[in-house]
Protein backbone atom coordinates (compact mmCIF):
# COMPACT_ATOMS: atom_id res chain seq x y z
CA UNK A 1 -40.88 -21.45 66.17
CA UNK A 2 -40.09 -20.23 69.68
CA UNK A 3 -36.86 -22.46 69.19
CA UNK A 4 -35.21 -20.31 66.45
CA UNK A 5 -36.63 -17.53 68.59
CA UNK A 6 -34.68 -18.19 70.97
CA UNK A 7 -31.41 -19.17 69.39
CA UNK A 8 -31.33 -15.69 67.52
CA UNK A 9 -31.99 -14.02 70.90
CA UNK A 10 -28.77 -16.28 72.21
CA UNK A 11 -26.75 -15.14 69.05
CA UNK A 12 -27.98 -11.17 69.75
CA UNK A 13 -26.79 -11.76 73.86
CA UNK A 14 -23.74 -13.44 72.74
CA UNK A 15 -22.72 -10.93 70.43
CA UNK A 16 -23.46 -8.01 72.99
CA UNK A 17 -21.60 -9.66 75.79
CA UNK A 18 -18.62 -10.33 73.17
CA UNK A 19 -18.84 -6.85 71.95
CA UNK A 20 -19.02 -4.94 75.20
CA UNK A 21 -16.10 -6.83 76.65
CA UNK A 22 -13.86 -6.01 73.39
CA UNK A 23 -15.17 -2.27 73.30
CA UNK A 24 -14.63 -1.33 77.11
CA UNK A 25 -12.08 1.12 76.32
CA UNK A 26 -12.82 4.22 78.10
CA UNK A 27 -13.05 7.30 75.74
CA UNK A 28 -13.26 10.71 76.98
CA UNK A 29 -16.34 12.82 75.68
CA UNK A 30 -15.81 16.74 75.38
CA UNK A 31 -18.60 19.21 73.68
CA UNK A 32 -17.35 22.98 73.52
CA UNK A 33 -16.14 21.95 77.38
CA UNK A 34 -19.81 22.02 77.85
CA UNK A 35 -20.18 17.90 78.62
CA UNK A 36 -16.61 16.42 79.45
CA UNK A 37 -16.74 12.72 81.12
CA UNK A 38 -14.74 9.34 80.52
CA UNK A 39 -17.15 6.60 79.44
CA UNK A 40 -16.56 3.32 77.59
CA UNK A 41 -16.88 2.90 74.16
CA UNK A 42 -19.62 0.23 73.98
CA UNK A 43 -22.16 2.30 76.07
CA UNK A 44 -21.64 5.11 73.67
CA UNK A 45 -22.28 3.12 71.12
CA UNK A 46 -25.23 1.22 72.61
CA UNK A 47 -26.97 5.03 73.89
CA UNK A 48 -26.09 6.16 69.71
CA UNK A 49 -28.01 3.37 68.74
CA UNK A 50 -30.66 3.60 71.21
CA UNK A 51 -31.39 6.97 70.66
CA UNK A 52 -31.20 5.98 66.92
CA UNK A 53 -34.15 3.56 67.43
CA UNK A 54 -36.28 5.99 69.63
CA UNK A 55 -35.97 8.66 66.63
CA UNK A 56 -36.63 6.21 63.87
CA UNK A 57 -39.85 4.41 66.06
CA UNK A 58 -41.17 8.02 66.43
CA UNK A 59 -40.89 8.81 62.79
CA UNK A 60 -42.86 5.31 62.44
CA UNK A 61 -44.97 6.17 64.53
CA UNK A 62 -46.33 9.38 62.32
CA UNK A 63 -46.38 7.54 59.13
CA UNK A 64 -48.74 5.11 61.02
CA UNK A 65 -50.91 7.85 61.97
CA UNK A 66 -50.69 9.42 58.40
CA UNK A 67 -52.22 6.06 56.56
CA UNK A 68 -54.57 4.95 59.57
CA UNK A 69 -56.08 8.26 58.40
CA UNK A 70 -55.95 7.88 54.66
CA UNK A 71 -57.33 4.70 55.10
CA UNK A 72 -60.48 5.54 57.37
CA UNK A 73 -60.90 8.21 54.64
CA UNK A 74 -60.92 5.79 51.89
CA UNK A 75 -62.88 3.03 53.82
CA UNK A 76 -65.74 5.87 54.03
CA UNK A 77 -65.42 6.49 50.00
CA UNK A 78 -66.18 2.77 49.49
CA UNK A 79 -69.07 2.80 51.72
CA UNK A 80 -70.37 5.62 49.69
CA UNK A 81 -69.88 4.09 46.81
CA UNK A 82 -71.35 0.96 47.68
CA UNK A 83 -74.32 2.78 48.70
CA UNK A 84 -74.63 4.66 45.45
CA UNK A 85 -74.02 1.50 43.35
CA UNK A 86 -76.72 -0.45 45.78
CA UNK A 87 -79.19 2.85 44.71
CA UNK A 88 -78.75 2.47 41.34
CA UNK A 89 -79.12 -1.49 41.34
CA UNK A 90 -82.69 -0.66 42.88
CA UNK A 91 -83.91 1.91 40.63
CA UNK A 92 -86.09 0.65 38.06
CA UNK A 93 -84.17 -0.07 34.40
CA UNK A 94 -86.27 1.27 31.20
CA UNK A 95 -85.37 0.69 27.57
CA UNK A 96 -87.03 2.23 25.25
CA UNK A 97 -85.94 0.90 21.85
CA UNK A 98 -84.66 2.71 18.73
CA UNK A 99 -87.62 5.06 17.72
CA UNK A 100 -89.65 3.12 14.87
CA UNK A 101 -89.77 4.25 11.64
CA UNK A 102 -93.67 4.70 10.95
């Protein structure tokens, strides 16, 4: 396994390298003349899709949260259940039969 590990991590350094020396155009970046700087293409892309994979690991991140807590809150309605169903097992069963005709 840590063989095809690490020929996909090859193939994902080999494709970086490739696509970083094809994509080093600089391109200038101007916002309202607020930001205005020259800066290649391929670290613009690679800072788009880092920040991409920050914002999408912290949305993750809360969904995690959200069903950690939905299932601590359903573990704790099984236990309760389990108790009540481990009450009734204990109580004592009595059948009194259909009531006789005398």
């Amino acid at each position: 396994m840590k063989i095809v590990y690490t020929i996909i991590v090859m193939i994902v350094v080999l494709f970086v390298i490739t696509f970083s020396l094809s994509n080093a155009v600089p391109v200038r970046v101007n916002y309202y003349n607020f930001v205005d700087f020259n800066m290649s293409l391929y670290l613009i892309i690679f800072i788009s899709f880092g920040a991409g994979l920050i914002f999408a690991g912290l949305a993750g991140i809360g969904e995690r949260f959200r069903l950690s807590r939905r299932v601590a809150k359903l573990n704790k309605k099984i236990i309760e259940l389990e108790i009540e169903k481990s009450e009734v097992e204990r109580s004592p069963v009595t059948f009194e039969g259909p009531p006789s005709e005398e």
